[in-house]
ModelCIF file with pLDDT and N, C-alpha, C, O atoms, coordinates in Angstrom:
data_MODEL
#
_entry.id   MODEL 
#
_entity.id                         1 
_entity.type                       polymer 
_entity.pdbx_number_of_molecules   1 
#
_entity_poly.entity_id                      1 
_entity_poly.type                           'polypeptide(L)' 
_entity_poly.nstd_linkage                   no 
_entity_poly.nstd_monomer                   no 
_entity_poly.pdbx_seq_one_letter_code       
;(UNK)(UNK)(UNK)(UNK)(UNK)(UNK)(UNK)(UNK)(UNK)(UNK)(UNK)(UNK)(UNK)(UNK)(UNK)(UNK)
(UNK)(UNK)(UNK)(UNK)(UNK)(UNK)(UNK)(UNK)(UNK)(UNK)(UNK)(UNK)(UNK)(UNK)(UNK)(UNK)
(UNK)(UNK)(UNK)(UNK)(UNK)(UNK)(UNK)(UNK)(UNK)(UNK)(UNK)(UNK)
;
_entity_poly.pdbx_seq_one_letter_code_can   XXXXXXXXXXXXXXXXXXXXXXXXXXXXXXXXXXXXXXXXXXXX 
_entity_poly.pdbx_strand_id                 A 
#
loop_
_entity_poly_seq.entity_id 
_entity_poly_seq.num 
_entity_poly_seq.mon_id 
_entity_poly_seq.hetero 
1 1  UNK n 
1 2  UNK n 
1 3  UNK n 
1 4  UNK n 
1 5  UNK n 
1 6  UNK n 
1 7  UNK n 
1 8  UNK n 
1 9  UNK n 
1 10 UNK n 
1 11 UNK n 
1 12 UNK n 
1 13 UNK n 
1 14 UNK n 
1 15 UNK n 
1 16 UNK n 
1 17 UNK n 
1 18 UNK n 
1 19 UNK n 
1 20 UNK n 
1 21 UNK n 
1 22 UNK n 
1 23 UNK n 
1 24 UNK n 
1 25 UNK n 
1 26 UNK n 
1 27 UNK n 
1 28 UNK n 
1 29 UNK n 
1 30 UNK n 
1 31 UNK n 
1 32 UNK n 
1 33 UNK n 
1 34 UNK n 
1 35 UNK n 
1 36 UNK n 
1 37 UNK n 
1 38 UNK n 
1 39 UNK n 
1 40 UNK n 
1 41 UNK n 
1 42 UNK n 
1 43 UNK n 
1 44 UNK n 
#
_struct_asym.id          A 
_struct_asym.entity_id   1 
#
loop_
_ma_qa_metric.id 
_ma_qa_metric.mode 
_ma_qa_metric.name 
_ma_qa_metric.software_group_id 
_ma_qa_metric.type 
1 global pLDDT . pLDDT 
2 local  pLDDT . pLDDT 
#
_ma_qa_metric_global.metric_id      1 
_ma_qa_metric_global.metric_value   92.86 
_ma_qa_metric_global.model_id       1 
_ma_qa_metric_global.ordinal_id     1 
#
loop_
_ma_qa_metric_local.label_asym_id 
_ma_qa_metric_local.label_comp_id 
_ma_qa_metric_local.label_seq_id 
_ma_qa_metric_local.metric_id 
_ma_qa_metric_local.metric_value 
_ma_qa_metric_local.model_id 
_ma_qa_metric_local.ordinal_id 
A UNK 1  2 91.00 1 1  
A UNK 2  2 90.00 1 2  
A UNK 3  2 93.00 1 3  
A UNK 4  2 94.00 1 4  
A UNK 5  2 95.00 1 5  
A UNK 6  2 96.00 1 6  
A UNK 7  2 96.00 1 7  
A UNK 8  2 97.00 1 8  
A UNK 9  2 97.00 1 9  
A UNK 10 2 97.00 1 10 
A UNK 11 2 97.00 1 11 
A UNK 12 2 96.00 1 12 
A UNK 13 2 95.00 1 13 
A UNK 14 2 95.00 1 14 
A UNK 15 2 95.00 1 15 
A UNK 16 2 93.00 1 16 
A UNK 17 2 87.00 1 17 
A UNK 18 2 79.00 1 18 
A UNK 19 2 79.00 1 19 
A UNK 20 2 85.00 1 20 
A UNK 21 2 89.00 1 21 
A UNK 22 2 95.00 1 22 
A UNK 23 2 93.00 1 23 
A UNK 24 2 92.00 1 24 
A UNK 25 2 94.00 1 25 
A UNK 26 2 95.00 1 26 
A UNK 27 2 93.00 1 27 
A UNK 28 2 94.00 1 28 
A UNK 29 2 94.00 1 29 
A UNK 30 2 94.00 1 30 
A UNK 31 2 94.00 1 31 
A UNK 32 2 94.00 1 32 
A UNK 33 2 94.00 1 33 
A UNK 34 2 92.00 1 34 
A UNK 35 2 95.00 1 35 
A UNK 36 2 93.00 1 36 
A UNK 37 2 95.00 1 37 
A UNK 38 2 94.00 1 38 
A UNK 39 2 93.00 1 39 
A UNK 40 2 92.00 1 40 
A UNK 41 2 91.00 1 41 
A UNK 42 2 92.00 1 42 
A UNK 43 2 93.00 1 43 
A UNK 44 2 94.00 1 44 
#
loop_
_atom_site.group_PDB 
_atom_site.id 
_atom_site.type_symbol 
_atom_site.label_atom_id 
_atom_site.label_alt_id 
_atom_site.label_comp_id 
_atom_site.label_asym_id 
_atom_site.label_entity_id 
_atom_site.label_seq_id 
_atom_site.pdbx_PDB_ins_code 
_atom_site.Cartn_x 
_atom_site.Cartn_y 
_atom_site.Cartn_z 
_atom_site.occupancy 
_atom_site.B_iso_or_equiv 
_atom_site.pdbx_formal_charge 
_atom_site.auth_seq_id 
_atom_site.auth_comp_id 
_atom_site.auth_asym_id 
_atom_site.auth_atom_id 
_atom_site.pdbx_PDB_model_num 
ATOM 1   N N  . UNK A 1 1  ? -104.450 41.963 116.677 1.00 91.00 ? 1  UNK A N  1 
ATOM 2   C CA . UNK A 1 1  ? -105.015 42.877 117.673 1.00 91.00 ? 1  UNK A CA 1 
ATOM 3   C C  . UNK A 1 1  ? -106.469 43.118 117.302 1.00 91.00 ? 1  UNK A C  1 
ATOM 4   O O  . UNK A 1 1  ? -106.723 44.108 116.617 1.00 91.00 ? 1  UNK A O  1 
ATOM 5   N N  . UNK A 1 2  ? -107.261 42.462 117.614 1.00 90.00 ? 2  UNK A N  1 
ATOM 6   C CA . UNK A 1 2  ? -108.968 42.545 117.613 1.00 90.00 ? 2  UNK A CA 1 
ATOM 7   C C  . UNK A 1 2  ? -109.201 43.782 118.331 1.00 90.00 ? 2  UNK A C  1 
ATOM 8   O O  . UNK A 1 2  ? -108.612 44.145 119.349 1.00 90.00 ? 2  UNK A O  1 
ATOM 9   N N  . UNK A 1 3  ? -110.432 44.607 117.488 1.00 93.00 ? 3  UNK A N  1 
ATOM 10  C CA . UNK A 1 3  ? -111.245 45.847 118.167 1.00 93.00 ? 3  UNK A CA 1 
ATOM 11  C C  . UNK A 1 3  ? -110.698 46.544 117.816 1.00 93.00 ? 3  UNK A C  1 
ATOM 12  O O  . UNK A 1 3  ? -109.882 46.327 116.920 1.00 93.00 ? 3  UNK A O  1 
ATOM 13  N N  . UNK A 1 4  ? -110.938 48.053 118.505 1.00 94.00 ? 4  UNK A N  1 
ATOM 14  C CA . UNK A 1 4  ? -110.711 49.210 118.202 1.00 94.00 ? 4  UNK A CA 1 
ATOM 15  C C  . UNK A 1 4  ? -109.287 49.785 118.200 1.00 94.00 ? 4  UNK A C  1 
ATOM 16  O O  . UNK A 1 4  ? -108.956 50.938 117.926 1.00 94.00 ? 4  UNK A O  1 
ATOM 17  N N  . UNK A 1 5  ? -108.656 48.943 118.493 1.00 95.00 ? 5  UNK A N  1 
ATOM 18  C CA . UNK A 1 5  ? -106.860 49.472 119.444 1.00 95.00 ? 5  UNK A CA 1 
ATOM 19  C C  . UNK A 1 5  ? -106.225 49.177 117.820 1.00 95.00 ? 5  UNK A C  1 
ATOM 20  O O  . UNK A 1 5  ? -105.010 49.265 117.640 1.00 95.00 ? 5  UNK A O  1 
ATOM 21  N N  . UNK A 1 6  ? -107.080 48.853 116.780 1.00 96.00 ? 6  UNK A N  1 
ATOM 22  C CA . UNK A 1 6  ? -106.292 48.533 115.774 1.00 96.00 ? 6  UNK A CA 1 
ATOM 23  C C  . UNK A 1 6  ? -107.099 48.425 114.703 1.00 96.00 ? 6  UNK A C  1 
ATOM 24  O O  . UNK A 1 6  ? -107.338 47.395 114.072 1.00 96.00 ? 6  UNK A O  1 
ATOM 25  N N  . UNK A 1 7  ? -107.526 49.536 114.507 1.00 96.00 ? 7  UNK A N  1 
ATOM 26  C CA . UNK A 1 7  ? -108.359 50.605 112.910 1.00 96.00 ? 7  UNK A CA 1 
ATOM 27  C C  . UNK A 1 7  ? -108.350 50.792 111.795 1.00 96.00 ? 7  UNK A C  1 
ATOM 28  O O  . UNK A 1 7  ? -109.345 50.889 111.076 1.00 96.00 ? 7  UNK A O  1 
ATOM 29  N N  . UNK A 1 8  ? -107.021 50.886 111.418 1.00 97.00 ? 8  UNK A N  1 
ATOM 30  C CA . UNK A 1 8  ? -106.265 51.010 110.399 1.00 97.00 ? 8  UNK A CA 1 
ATOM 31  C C  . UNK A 1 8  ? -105.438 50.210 110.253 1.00 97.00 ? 8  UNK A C  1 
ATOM 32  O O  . UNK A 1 8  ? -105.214 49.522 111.249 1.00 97.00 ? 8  UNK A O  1 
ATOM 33  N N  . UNK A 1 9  ? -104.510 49.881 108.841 1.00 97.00 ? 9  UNK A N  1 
ATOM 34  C CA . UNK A 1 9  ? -103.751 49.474 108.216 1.00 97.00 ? 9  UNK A CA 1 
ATOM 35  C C  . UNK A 1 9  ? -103.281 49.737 107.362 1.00 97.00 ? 9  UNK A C  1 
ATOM 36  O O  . UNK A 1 9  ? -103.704 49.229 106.324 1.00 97.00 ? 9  UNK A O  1 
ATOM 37  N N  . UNK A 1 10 ? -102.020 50.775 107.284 1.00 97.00 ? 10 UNK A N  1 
ATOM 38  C CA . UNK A 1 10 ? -101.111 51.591 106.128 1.00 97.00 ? 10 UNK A CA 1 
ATOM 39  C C  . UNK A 1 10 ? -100.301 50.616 105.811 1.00 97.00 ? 10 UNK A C  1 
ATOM 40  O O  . UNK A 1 10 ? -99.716  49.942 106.659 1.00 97.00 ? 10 UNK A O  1 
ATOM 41  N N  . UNK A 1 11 ? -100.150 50.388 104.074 1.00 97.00 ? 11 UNK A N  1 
ATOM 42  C CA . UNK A 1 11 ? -99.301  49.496 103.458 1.00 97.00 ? 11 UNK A CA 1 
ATOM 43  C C  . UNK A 1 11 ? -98.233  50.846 103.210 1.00 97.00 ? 11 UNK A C  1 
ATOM 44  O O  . UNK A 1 11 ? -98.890  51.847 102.925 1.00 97.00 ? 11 UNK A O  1 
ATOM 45  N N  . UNK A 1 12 ? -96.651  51.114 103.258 1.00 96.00 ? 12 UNK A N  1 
ATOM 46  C CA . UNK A 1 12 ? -96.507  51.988 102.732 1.00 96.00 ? 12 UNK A CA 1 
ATOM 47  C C  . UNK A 1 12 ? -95.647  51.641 101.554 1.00 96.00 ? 12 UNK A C  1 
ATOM 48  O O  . UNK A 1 12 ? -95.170  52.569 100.900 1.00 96.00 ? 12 UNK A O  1 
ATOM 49  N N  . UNK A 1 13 ? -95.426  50.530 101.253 1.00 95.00 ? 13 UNK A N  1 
ATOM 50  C CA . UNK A 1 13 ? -95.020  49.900 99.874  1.00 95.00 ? 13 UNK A CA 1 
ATOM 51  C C  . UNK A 1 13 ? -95.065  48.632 99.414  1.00 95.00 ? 13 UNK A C  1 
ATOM 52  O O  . UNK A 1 13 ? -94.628  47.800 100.210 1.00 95.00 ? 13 UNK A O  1 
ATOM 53  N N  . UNK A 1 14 ? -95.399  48.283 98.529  1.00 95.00 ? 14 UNK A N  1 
ATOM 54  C CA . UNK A 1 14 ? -95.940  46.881 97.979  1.00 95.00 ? 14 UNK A CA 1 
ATOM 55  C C  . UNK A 1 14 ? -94.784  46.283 98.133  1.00 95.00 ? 14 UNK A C  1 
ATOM 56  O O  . UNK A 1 14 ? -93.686  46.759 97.844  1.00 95.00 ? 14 UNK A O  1 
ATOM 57  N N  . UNK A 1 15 ? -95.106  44.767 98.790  1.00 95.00 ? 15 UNK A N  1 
ATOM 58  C CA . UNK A 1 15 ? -93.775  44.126 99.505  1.00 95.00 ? 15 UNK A CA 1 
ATOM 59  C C  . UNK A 1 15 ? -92.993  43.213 98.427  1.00 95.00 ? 15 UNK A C  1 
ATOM 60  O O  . UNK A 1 15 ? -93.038  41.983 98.417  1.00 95.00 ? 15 UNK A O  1 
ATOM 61  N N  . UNK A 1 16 ? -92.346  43.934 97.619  1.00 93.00 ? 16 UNK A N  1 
ATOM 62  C CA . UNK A 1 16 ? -91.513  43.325 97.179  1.00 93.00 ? 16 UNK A CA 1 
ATOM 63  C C  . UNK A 1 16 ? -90.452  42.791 97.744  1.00 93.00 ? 16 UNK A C  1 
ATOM 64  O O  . UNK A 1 16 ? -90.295  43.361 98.824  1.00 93.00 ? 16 UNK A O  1 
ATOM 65  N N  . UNK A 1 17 ? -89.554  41.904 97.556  1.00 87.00 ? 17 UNK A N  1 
ATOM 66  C CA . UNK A 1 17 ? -88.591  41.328 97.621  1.00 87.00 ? 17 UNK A CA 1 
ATOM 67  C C  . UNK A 1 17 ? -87.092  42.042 97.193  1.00 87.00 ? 17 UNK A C  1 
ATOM 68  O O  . UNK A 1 17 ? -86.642  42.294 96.075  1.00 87.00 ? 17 UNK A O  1 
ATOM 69  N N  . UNK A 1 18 ? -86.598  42.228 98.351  1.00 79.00 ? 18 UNK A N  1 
ATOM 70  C CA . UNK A 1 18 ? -85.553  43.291 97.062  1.00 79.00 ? 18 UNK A CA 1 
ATOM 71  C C  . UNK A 1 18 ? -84.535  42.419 95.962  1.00 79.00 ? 18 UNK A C  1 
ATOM 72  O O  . UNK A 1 18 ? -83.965  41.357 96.209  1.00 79.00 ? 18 UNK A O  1 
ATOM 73  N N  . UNK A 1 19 ? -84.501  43.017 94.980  1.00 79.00 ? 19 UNK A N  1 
ATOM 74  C CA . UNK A 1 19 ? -84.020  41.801 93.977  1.00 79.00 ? 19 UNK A CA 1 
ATOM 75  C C  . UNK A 1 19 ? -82.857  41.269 93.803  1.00 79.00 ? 19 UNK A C  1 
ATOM 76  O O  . UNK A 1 19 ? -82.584  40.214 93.231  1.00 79.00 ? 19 UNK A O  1 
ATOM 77  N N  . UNK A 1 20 ? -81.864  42.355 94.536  1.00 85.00 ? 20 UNK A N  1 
ATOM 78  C CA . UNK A 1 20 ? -80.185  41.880 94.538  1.00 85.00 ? 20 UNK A CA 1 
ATOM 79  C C  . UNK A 1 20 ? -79.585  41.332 95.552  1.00 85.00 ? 20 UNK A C  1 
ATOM 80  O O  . UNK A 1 20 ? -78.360  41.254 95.640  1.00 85.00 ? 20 UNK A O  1 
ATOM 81  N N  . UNK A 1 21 ? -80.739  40.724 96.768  1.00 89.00 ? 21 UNK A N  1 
ATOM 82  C CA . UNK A 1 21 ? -80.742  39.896 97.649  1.00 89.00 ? 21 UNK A CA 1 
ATOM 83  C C  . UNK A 1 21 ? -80.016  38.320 97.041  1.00 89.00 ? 21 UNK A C  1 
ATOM 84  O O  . UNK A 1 21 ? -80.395  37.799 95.992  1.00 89.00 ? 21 UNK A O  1 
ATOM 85  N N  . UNK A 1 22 ? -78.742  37.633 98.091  1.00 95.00 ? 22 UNK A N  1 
ATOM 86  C CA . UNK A 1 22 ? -78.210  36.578 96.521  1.00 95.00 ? 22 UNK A CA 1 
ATOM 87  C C  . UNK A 1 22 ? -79.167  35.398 96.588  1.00 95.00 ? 22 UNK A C  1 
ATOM 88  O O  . UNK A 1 22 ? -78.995  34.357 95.954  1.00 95.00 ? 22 UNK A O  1 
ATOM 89  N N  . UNK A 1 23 ? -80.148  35.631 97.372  1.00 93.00 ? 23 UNK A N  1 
ATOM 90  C CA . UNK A 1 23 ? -81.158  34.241 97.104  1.00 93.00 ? 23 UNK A CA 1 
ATOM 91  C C  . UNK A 1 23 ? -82.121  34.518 96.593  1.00 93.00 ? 23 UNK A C  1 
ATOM 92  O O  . UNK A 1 23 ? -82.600  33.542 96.017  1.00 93.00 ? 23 UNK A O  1 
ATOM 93  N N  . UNK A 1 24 ? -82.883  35.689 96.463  1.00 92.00 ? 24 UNK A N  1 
ATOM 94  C CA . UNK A 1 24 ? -83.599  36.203 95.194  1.00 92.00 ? 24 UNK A CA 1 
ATOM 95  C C  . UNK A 1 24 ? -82.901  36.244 93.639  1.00 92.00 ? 24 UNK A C  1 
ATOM 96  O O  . UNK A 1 24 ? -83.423  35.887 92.583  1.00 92.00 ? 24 UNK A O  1 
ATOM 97  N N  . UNK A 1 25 ? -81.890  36.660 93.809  1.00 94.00 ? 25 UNK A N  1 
ATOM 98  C CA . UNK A 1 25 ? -80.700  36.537 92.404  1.00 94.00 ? 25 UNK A CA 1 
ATOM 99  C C  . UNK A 1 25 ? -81.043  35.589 91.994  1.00 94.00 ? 25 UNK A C  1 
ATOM 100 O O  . UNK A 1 25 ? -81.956  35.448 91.181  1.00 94.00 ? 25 UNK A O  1 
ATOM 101 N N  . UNK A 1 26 ? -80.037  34.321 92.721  1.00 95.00 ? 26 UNK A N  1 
ATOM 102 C CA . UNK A 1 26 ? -79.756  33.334 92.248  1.00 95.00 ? 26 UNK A CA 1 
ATOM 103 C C  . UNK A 1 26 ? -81.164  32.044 91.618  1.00 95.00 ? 26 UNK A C  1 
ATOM 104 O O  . UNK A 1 26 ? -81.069  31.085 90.853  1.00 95.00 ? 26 UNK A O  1 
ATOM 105 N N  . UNK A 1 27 ? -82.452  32.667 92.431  1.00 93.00 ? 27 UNK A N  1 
ATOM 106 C CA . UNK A 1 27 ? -83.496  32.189 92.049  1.00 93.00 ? 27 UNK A CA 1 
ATOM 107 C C  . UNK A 1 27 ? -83.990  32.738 91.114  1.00 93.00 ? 27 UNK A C  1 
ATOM 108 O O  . UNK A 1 27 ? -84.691  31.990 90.433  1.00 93.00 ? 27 UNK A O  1 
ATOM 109 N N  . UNK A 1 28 ? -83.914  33.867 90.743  1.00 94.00 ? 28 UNK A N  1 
ATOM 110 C CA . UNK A 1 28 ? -83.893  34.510 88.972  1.00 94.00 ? 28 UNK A CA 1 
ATOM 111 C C  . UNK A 1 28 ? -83.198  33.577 88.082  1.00 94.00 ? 28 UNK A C  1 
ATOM 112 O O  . UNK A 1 28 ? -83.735  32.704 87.401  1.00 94.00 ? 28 UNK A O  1 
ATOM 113 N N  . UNK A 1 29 ? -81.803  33.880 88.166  1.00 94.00 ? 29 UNK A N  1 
ATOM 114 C CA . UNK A 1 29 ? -81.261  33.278 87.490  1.00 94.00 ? 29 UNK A CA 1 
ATOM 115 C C  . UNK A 1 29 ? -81.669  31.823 87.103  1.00 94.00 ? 29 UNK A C  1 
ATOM 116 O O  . UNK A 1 29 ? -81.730  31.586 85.897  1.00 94.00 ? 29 UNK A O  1 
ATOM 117 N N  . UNK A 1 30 ? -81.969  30.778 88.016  1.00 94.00 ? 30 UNK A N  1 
ATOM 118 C CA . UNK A 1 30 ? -82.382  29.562 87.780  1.00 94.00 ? 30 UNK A CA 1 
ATOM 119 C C  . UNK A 1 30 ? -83.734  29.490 87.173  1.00 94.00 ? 30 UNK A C  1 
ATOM 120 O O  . UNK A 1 30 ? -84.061  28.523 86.485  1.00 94.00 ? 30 UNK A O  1 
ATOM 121 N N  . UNK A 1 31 ? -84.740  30.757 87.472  1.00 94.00 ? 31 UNK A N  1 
ATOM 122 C CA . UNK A 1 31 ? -85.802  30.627 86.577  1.00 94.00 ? 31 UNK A CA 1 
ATOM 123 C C  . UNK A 1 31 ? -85.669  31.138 85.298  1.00 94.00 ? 31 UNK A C  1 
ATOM 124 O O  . UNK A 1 31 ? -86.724  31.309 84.687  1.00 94.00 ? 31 UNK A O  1 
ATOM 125 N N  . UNK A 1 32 ? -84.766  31.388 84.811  1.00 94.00 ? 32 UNK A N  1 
ATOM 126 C CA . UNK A 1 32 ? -84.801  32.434 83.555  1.00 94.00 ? 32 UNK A CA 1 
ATOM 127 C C  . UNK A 1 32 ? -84.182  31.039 82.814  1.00 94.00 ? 32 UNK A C  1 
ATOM 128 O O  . UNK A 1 32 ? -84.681  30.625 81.768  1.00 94.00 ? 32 UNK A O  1 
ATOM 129 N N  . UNK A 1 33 ? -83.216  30.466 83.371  1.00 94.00 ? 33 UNK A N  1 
ATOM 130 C CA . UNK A 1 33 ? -82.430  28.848 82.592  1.00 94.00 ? 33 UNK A CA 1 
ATOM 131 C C  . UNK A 1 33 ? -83.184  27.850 82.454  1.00 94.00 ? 33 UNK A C  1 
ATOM 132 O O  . UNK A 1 33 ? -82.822  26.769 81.990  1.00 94.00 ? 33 UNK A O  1 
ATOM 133 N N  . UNK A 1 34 ? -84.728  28.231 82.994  1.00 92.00 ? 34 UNK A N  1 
ATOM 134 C CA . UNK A 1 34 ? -85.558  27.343 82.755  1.00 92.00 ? 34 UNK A CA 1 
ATOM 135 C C  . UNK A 1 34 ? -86.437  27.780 81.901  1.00 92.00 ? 34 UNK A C  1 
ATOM 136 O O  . UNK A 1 34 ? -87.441  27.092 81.717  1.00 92.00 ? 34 UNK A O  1 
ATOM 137 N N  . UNK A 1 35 ? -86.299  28.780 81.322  1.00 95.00 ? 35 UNK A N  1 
ATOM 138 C CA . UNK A 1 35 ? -87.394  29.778 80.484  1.00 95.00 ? 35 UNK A CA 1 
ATOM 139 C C  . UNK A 1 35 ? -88.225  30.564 80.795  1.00 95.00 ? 35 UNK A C  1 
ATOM 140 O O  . UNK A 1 35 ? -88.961  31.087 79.958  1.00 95.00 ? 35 UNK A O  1 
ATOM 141 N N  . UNK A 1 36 ? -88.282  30.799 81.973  1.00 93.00 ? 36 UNK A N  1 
ATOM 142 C CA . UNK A 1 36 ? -89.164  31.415 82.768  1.00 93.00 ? 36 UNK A CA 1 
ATOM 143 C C  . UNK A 1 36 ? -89.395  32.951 83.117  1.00 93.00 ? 36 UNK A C  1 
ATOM 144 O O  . UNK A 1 36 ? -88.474  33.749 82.944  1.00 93.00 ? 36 UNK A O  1 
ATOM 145 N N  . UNK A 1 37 ? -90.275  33.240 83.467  1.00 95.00 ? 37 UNK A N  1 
ATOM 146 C CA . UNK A 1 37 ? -89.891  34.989 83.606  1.00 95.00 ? 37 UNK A CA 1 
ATOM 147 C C  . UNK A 1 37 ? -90.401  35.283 85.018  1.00 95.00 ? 37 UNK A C  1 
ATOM 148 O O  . UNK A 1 37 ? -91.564  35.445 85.386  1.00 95.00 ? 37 UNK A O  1 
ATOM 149 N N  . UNK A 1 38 ? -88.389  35.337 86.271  1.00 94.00 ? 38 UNK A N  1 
ATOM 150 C CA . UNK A 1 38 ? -88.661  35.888 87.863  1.00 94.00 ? 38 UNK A CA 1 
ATOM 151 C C  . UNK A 1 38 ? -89.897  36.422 88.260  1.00 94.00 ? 38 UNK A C  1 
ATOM 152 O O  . UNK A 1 38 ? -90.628  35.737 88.976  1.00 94.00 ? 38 UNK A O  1 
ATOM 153 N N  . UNK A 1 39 ? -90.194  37.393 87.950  1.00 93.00 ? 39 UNK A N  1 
ATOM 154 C CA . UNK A 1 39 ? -91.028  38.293 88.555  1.00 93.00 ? 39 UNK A CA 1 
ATOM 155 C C  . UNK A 1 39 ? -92.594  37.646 88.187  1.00 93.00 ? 39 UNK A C  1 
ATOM 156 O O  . UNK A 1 39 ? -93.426  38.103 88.971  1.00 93.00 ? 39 UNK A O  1 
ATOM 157 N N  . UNK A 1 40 ? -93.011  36.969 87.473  1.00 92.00 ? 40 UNK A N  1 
ATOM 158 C CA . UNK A 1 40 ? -94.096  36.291 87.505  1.00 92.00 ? 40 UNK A CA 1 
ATOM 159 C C  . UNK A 1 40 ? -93.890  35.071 87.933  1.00 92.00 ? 40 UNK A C  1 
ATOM 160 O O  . UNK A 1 40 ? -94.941  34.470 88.155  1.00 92.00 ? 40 UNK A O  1 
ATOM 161 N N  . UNK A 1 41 ? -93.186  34.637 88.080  1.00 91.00 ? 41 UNK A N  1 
ATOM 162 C CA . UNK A 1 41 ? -92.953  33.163 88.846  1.00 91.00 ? 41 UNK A CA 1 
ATOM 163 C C  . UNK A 1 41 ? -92.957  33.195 90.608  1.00 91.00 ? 41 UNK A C  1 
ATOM 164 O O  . UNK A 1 41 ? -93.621  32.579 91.443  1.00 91.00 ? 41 UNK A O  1 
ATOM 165 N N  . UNK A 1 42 ? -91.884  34.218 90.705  1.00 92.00 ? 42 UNK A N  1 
ATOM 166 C CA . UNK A 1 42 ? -91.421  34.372 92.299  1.00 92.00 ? 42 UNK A CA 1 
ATOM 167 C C  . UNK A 1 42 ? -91.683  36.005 92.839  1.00 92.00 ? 42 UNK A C  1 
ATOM 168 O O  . UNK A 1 42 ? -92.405  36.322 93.784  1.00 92.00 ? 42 UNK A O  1 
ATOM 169 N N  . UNK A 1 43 ? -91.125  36.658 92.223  1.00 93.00 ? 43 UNK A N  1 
ATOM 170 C CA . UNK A 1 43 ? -91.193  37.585 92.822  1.00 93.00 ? 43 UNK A CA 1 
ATOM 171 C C  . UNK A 1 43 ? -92.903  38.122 93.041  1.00 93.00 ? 43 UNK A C  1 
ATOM 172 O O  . UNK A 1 43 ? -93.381  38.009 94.169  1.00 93.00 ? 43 UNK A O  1 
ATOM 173 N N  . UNK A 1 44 ? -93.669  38.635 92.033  1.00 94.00 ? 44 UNK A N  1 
ATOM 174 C CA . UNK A 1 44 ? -94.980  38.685 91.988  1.00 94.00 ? 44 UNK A CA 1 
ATOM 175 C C  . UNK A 1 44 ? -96.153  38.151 92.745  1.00 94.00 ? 44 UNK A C  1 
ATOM 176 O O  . UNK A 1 44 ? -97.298  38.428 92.386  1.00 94.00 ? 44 UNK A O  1 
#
């Protein structure tokens, strides 16, 4: 929406991923069996 009809932009929470979602899970899990650490890999 270009111009004035759209001024602002309220984030009202940093868009995480919620984590016990089972395809966020299960993509933890597979990064952690790889040595890895989720939340800097994917989630972040």
């Amino acid at each position: 929406v270009p111009g004035p009809a759209l001024s602002q932009v309220i984030i009202t929470r940093l868009p995480f991923e919620i984590p016990t979602h089972p395809v966020a899970e299960a993509r933890s899990e597979w990064i952690r069996k790889r040595g890895g650490n989720p939340f800097a890999e994917m989630t972040l």
